[in-house]
Protein backbone atom coordinates (compact mmCIF):
# COMPACT_ATOMS: atom_id res chain seq x y z
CA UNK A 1 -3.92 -45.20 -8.88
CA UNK A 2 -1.50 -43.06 -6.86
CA UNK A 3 1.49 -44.37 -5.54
CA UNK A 4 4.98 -43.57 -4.49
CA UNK A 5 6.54 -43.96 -7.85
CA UNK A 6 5.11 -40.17 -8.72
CA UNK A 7 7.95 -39.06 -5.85
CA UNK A 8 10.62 -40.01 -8.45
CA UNK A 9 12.29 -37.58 -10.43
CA UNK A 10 10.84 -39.00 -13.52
CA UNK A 11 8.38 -36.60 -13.73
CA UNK A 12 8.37 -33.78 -10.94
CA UNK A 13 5.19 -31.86 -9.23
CA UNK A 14 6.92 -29.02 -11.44
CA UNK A 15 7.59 -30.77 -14.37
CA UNK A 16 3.69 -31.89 -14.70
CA UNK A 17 2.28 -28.41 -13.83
CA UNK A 18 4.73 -26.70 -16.83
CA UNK A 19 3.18 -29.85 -19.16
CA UNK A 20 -0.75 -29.22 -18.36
CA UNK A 21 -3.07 -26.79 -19.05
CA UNK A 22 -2.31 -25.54 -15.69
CA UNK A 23 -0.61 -22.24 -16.92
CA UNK A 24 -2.88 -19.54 -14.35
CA UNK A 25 -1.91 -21.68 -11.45
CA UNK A 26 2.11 -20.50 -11.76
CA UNK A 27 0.51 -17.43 -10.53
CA UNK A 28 -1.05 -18.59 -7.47
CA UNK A 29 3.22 -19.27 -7.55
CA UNK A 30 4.60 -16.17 -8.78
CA UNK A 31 2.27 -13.81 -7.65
CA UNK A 32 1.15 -15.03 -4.69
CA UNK A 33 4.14 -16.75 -2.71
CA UNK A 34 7.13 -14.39 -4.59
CA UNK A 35 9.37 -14.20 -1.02
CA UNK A 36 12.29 -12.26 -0.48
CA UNK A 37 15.44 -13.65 1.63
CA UNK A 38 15.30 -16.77 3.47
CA UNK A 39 11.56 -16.09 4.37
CA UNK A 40 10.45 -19.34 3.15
CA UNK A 41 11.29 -20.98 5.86
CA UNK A 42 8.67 -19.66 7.99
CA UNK A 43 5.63 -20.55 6.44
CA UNK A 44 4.18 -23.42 8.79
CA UNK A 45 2.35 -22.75 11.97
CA UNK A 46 -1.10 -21.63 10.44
CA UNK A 47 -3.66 -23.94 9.60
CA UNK A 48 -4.98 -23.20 5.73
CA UNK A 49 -7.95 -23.37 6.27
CA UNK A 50 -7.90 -19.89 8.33
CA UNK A 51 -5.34 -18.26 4.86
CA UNK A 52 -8.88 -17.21 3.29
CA UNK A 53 -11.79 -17.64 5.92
CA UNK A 54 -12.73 -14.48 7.63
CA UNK A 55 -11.23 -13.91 11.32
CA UNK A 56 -12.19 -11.57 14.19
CA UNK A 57 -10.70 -8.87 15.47
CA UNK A 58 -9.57 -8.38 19.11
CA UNK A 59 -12.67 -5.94 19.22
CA UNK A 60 -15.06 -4.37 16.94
CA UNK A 61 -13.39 -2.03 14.40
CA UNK A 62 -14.75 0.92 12.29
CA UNK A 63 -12.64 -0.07 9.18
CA UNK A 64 -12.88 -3.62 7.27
CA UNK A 65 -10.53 -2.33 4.38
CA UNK A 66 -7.98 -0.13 3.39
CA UNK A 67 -7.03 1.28 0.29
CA UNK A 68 -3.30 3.27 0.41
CA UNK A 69 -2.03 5.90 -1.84
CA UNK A 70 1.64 5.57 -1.95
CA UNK A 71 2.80 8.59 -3.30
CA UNK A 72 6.66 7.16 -4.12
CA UNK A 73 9.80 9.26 -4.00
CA UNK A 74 8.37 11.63 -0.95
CA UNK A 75 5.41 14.68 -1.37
CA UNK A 76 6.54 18.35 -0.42
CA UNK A 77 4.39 18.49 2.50
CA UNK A 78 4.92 22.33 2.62
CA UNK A 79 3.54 22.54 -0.70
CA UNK A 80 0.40 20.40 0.31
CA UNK A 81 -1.22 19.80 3.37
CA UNK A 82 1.38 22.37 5.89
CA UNK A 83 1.11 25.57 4.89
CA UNK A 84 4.18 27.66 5.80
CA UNK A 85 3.41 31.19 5.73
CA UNK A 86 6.42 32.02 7.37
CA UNK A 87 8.86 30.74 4.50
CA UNK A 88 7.76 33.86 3.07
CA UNK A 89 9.22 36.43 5.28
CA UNK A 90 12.35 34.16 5.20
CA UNK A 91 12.91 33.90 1.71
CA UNK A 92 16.26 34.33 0.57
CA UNK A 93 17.55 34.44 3.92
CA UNK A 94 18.60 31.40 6.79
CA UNK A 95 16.40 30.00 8.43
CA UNK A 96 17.30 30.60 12.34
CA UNK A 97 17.21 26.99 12.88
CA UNK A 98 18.49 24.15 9.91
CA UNK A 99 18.69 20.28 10.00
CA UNK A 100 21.71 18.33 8.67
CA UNK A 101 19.94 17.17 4.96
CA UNK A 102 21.40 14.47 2.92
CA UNK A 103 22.60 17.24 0.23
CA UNK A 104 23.50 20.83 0.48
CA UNK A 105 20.44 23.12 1.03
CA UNK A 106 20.26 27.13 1.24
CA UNK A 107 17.75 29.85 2.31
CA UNK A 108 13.63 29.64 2.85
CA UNK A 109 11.96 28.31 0.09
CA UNK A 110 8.58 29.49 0.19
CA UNK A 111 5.75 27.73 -1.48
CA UNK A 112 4.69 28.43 -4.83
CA UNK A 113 1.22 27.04 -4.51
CA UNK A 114 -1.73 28.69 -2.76
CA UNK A 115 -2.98 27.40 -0.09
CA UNK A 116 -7.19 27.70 1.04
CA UNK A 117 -9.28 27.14 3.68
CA UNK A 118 -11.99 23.96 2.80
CA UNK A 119 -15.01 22.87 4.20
CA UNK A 120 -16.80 23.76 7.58
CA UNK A 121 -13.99 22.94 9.32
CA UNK A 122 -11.40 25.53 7.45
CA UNK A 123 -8.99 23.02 6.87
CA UNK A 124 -5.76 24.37 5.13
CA UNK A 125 -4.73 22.69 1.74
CA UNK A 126 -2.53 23.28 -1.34
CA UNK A 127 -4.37 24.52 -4.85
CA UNK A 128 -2.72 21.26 -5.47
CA UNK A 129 -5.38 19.20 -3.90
CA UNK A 130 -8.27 21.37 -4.77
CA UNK A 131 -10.19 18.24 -5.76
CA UNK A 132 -9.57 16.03 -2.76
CA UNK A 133 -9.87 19.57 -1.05
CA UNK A 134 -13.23 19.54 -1.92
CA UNK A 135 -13.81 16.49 1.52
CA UNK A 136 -12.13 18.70 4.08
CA UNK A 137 -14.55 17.42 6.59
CA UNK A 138 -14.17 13.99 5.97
CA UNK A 139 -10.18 14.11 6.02
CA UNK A 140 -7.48 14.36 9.20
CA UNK A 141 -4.09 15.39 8.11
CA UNK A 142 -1.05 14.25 10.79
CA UNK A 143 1.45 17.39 10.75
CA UNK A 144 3.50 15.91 12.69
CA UNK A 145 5.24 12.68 10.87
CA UNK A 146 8.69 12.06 11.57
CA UNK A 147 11.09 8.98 10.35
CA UNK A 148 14.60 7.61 10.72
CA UNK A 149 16.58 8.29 7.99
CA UNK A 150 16.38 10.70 4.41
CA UNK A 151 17.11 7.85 2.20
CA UNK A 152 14.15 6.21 0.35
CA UNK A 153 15.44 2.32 0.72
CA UNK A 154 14.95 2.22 4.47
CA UNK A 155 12.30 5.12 4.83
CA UNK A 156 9.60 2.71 1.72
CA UNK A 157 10.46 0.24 4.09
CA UNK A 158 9.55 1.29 7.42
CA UNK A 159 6.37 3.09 5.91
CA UNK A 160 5.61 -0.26 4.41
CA UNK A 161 7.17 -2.64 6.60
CA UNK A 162 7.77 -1.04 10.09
CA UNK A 163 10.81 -1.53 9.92
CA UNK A 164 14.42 0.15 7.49
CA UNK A 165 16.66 -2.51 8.47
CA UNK A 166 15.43 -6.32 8.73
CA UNK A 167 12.98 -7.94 6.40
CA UNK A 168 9.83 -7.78 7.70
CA UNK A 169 5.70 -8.24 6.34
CA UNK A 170 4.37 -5.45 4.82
CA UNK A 171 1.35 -3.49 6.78
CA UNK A 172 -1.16 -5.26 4.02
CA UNK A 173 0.08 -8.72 4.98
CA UNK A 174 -0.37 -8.30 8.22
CA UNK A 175 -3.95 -6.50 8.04
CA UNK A 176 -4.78 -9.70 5.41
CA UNK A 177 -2.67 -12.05 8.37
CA UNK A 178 -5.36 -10.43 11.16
CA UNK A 179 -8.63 -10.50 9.14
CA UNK A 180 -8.52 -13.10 6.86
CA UNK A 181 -10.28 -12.78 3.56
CA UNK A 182 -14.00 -11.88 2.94
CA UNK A 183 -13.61 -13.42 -0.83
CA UNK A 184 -12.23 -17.05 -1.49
CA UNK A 185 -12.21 -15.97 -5.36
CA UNK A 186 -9.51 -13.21 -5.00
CA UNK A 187 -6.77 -12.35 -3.34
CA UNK A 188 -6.90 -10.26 -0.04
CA UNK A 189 -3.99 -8.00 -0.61
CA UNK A 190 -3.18 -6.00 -3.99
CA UNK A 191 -0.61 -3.72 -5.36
CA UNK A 192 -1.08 -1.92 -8.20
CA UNK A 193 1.57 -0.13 -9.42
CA UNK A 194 1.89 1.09 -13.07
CA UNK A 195 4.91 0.91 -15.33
CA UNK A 196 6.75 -1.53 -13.38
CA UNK A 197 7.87 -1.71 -9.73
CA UNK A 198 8.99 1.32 -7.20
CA UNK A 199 12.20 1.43 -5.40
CA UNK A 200 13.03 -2.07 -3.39
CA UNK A 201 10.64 -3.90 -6.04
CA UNK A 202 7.79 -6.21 -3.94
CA UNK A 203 9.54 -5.77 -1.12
CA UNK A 204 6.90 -3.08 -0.32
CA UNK A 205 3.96 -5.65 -0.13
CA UNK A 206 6.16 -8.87 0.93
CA UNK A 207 4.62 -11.31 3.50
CA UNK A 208 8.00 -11.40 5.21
CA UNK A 209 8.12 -14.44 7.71
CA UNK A 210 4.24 -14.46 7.32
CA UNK A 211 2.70 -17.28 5.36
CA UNK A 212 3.20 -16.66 1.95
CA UNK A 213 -0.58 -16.52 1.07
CA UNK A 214 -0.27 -12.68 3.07
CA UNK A 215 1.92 -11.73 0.01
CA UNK A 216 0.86 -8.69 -2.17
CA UNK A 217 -0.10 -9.81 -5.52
CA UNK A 218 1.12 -7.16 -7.84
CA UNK A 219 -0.22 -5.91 -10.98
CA UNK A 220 0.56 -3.51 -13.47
CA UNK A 221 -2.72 -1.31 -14.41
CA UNK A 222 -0.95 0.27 -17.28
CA UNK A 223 -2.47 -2.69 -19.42
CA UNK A 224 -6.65 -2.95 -20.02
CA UNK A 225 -6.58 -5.96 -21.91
CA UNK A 226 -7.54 -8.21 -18.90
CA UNK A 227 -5.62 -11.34 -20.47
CA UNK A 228 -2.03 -8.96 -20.10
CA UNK A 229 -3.43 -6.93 -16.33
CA UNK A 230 -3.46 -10.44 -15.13
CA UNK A 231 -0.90 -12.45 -16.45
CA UNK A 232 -2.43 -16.26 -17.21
CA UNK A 233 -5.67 -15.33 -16.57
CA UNK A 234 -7.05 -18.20 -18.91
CA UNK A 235 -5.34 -20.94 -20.29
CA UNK A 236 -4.74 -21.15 -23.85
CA UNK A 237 -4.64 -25.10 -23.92
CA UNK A 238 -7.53 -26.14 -21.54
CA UNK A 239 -10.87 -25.89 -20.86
CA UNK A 240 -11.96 -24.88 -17.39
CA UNK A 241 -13.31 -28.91 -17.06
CA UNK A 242 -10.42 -30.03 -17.87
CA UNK A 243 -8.30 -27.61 -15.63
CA UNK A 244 -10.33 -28.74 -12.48
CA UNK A 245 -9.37 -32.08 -13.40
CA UNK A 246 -5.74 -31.19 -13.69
CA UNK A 247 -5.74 -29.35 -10.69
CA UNK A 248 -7.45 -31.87 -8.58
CA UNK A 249 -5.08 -34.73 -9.56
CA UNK A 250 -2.20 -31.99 -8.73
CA UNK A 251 -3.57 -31.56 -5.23
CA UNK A 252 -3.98 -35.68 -4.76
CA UNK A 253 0.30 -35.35 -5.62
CA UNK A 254 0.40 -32.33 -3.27
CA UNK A 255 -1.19 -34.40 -0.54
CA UNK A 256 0.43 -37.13 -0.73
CA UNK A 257 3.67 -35.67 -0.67
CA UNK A 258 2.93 -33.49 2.37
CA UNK A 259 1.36 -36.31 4.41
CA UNK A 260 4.73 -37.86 4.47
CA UNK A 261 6.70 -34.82 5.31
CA UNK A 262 4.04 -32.86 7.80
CA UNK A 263 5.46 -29.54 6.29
CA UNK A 264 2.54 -27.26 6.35
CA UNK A 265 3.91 -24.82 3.85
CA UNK A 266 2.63 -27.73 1.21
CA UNK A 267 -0.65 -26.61 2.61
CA UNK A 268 -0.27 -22.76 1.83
CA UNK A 269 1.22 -24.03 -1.76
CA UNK A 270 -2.01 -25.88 -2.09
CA UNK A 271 -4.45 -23.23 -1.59
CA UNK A 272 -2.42 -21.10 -3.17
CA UNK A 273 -3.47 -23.55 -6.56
CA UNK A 274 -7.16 -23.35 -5.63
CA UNK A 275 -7.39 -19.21 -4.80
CA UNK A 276 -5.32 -19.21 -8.79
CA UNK A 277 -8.08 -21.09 -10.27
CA UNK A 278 -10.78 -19.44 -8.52
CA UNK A 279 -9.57 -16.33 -9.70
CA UNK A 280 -10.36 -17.43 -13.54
CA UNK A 281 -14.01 -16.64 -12.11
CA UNK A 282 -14.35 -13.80 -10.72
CA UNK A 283 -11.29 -11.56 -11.63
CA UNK A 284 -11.74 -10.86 -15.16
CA UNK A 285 -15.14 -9.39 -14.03
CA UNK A 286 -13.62 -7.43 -11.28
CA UNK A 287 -10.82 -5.58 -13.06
CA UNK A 288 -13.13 -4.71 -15.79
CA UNK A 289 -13.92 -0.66 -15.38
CA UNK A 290 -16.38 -0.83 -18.82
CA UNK A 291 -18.80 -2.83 -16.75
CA UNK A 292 -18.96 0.91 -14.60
CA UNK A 293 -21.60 3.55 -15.96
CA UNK A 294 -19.87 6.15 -18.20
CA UNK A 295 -20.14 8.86 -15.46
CA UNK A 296 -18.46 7.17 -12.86
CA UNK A 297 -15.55 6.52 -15.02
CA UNK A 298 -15.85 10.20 -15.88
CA UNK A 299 -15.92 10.94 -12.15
CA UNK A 300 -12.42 9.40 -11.80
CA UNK A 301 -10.96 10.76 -14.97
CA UNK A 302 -8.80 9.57 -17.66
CA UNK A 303 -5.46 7.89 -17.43
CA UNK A 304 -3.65 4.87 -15.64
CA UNK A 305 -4.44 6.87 -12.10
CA UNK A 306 -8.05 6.85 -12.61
CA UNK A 307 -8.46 3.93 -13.71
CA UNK A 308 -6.33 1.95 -11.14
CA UNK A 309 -8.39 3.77 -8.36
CA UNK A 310 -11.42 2.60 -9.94
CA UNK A 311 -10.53 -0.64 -10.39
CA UNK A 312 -9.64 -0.37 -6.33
CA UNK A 313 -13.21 0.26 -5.73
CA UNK A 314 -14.10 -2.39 -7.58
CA UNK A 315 -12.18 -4.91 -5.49
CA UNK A 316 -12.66 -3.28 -2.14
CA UNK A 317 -16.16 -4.09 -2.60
CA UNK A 318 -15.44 -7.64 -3.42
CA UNK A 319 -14.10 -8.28 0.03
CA UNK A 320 -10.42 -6.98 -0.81
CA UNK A 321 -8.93 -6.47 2.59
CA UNK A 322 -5.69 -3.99 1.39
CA UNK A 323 -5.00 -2.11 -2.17
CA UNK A 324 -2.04 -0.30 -2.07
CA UNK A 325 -1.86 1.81 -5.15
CA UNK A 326 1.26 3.77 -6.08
CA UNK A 327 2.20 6.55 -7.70
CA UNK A 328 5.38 7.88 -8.76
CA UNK A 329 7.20 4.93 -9.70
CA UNK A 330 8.44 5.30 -12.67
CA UNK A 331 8.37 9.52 -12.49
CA UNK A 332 8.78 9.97 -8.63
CA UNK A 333 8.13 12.94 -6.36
CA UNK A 334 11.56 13.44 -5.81
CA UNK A 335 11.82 16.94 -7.08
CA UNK A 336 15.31 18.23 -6.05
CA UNK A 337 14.94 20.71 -8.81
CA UNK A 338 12.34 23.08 -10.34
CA UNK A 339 9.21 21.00 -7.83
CA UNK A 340 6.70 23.56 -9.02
CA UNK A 341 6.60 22.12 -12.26
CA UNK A 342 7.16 18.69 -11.23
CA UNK A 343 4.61 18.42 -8.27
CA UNK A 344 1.99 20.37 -10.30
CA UNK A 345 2.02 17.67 -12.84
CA UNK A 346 2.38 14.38 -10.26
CA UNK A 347 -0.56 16.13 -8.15
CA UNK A 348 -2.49 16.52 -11.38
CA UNK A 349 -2.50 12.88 -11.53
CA UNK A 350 -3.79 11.92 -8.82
CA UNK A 351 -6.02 14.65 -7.13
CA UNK A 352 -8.79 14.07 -9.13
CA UNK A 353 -8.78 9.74 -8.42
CA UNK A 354 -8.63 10.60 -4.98
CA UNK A 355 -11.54 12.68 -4.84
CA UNK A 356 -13.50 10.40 -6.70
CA UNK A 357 -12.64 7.57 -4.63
CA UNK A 358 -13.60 9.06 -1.26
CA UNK A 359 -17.44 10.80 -3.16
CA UNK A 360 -17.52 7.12 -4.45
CA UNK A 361 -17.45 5.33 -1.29
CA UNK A 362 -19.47 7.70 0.32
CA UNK A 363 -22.75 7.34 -2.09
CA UNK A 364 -21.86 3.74 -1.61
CA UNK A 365 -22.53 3.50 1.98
CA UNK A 366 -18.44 2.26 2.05
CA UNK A 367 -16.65 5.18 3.22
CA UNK A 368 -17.57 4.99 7.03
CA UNK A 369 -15.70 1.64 7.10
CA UNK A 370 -12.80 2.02 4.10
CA UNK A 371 -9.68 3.41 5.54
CA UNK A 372 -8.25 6.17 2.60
CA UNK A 373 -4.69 6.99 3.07
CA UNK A 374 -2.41 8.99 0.96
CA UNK A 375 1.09 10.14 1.67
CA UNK A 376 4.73 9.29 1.09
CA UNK A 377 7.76 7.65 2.77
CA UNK A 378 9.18 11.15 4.21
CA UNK A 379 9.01 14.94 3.27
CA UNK A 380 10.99 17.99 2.02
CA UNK A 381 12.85 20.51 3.10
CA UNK A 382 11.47 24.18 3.32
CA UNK A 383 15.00 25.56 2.32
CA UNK A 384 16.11 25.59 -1.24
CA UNK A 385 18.25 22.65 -2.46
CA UNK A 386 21.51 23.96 -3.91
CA UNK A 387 23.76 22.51 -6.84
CA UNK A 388 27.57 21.36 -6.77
CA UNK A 389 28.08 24.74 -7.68
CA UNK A 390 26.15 26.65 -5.00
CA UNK A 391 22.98 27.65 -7.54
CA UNK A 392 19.92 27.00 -6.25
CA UNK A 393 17.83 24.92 -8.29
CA UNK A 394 14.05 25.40 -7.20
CA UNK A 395 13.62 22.12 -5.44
CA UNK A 396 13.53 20.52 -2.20
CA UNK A 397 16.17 17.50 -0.66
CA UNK A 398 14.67 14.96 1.77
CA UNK A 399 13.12 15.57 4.71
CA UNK A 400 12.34 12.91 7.21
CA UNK A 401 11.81 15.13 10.51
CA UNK A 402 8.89 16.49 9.57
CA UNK A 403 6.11 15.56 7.10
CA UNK A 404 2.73 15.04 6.49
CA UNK A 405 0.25 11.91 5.85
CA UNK A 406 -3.59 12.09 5.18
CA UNK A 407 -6.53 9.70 6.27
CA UNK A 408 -9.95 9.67 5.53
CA UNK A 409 -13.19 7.32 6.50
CA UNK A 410 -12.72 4.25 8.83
CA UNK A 411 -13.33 5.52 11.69
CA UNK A 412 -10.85 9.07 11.53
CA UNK A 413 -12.22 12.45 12.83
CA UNK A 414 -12.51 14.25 9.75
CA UNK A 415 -11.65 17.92 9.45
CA UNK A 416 -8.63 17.98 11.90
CA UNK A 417 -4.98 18.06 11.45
CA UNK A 418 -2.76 16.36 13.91
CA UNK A 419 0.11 17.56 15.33
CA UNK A 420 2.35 20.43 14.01
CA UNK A 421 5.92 20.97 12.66
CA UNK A 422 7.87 23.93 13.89
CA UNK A 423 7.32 27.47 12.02
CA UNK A 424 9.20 26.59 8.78
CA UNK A 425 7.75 22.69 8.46
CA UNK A 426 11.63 21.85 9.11
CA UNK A 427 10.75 19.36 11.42
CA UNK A 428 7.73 17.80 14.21
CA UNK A 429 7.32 19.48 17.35
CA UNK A 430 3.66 19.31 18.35
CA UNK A 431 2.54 15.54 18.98
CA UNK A 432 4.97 13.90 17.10
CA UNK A 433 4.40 11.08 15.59
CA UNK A 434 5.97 8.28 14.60
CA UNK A 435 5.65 5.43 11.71
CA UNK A 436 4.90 3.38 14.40
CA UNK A 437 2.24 5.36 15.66
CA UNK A 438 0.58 5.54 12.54
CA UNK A 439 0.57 1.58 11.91
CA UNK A 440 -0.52 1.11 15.63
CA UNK A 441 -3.59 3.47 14.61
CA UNK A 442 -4.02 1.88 11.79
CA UNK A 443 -4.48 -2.01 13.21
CA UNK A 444 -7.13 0.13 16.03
CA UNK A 445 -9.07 1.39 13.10
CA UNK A 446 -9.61 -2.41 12.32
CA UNK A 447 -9.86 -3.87 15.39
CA UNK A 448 -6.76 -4.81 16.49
CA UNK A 449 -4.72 -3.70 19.45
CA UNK A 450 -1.27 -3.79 17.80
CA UNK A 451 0.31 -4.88 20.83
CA UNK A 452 -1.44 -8.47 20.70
CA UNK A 453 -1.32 -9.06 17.09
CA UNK A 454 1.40 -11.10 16.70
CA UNK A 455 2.99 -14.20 14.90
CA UNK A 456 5.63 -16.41 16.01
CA UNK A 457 9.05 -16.42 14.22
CA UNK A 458 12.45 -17.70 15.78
CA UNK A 459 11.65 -18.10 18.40
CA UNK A 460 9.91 -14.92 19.70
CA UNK A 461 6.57 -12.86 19.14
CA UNK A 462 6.72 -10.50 16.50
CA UNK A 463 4.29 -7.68 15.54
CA UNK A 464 3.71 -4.81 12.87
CA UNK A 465 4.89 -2.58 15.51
CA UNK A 466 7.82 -4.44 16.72
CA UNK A 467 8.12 -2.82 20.53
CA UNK A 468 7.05 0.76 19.69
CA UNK A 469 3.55 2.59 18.44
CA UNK A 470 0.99 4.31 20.17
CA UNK A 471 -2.86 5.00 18.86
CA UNK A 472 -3.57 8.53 18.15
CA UNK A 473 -6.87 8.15 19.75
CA UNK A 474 -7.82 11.83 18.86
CA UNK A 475 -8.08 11.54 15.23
CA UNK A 476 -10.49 8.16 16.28
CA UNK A 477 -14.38 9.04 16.07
């Protein structure tokens, strides 16, 4: 019999779940509801019953997913997708306009890497990408990228967040926050991101003042074994019987302590319990890539890269709304110094999982309504970065006027680039376009006009976009 005497601090709601069998729901905990700040405080005003059911959008959208290539520590985009022939007649002299950089820079730096045309539509790209190269007519490149500052705190943060100051819910949280879930068993937003976290930790995927059921779960793909991907994933002193059981006299606790407090974030806390023991069903089958024929996992190649963007397939079919899957974290592409190397090797990595994922999803039937994006959190210059001493040292300082971000599927107009930065890629001039613009697209792509999608915090209506954004309705089939 339940009563009022399990509100004493005899035994806490805490205390019993550390003393069950309960172990995988401390994820639903950890992984789930992990807030940053003061956020905490903001998750009432949503029913929990809408956290996983599936929602409409303001209008019918040509994307239901997204899967996001974070390429962490900010791609040359001169040595990629904005080919710079004029760095060439420059080099080793000024260029006859420069930018104030965050470090000492020198004279044109011309590319290294070849770039060819691809596809029907001759679409320019780096040797670099001569896998991903490979969909030319499927893919829209945006030239024209600018953000606020060269310094990769704020800049992760407003390609993430929409914003480099204030705390604010990721892009996945608030795609998850507009569409709901298509799969009760698993969570609707995931980050994988090997070897730890990037810069600014799970701030990148945080829910923000969104309910903190819209937080990225994170997970590092380094492991295989499915028991250390997914931390808890079975308990090692219950049966699944006897876990229900545990969990369902939790919840009785649960409820009774929230009916006498009407504090709704008990109710996100609750399903956050159920979606963790779900998860014992259906995730261990998801994350496993040996359940794929041998030439698919061929097709995406060896190594933590291709397997993580495998395994994002694999869960995008399963009615995940948002992967975000990083690269660069621990060995970023933030090559002041000798980037032909450097970028050779971090575009190695990734090329080939790229243009796996978008053949993939297109034999699938998925690509026409998966929304692939790759790029990073700004650029690089196109003049030579120089030492303390003056020397130049074959690498490129931060760029954020000008840079470049890919999209493919959705709903984009493949084969077209976007915008344009001036002759030397120094900086946007043609169609500029902003973070903001890009998220604003993004929500359009999915049905949402990013104006209206909004959620109540302090007192006013906030949204992805905060009071800026436009939709870049020409790269929109």
């Amino acid at each position: 019999m339940l009563g009022h005497s399990w509100e004493s601090d005899r035994w806490s709601r805490r205390s019993m779940l550390k003393q069950t069998g309960l172990g995988f729901a401390a994820l639903g905990l950890s992984s789930l509801l992990r807030q940053t700040g003061d956020a905490n405080a903001a998750e009432a005003n949503l029913p929990a019953a809408s956290l996983q059911s599936g929602k409409l959008p303001h209008f019918p959208g040509q994307a239901k997913r997204v899967v996001h290539f974070f390429f962490n520590g900010g791609a040359s985009h001169v040595d990629t997708f904005d080919p710079k022939p004029m760095l060439k007649k420059y080099e080793g002299k000024t260029l006859p306009e420069t930018l104030t950089t965050e470090r000492k820079t020198g004279s044109a730096f011309p590319s290294p890497f070849k770039f060819s045309r691809y596809g029907e539509s001759g679409l320019e790209i780096s040797e670099l990408f001569a896998k991903t190269a490979q969909h030319a007519d499927d893919i829209a490149v945006i030239r024209s990228m600018h953000t606020q500052v060269p310094n990769h705190e704020p800049s992760l943060m407003m390609m993430n967040c929409g914003d480099s100051v204030l705390s604010r819910p990721s892009v996945g949280s608030w795609v998850l926050y507009g569409l709901g879930s298509e799969n009760e068993n698993l969570p609707g937003f995931i980050a994988m991101c090997p070897n730890g976290l990037p810069i600014k930790d799970s701030e990148n995927w945080q829910s923000g003042f969104l309910p903190g059921a819209y937080q990225g779960t994170y997970i590092d793909p380094k492991h295989q074994e499915i028991e250390r991907l997914i931390e808890n994933i079975r308990s090692q002193h219950a049966t699944t019987k006897i876990q229900r059981r545990q969990l369902d006299f939790l919840q009785a606790l649960n409820a009774e302590h929230q009916a006498a407090r009407d504090d709704d974030r008990l109710e996100a806390r609750i399903q956050s319990y159920e979606l963790a023991f779900r998860m014992q069903m259906e995730a261990a089958e998801a994350f496993d890539i040996n359940r794929e024929p041998a030439n698919i996992r061929q097709m995406y190649g060896e190594g933590v890269h291709g397997r993580q963007t495998l395994i994002a397939r694999r869960l995008l079919e399963r009615g995940v709304r948002y992967v975000q899957l990083w690269h660069g974290a621990g060995q970023p592409w933030d090559h002041h110094a000798q980037i032909e190397p450097s970028h050779r090797k971090q575009a190695g990595e990734v090329d080939q999982p790229i243009a796996a994922l978008i053949a993939d999803l297109k034999q699938r039937g998925m690509l026409e309504d998966t929304l692939v994006i790759w790029g990073g959190e700004f650029g690089r210059t196109p003049t030579v970065e120089l030492s303390g001493d003056g020397k130049a040292q074959a690498g490129r300082d931060h760029n954020p006027y000008g840079f470049s971000i890919c999209l493919a599927g959705g709903g984009i107009r493949g084969g077209t680039t976007y915008g344009a930065t001036d002759d030397f890629g120094f900086k946007a001039v043609d169609n500029r376009v902003s973070v903001h613009d890009l998220h604003a697209t993004i929500l359009h792509l999915l049905g949402f006009d990013h104006e209206k999608l909004t959620y109540r915090y302090a007192g006013r209506d906030f949204r992805l976009t905060d009071v800026h954004g436009r939709v870049l309705r020409d790269l929109v089939v």
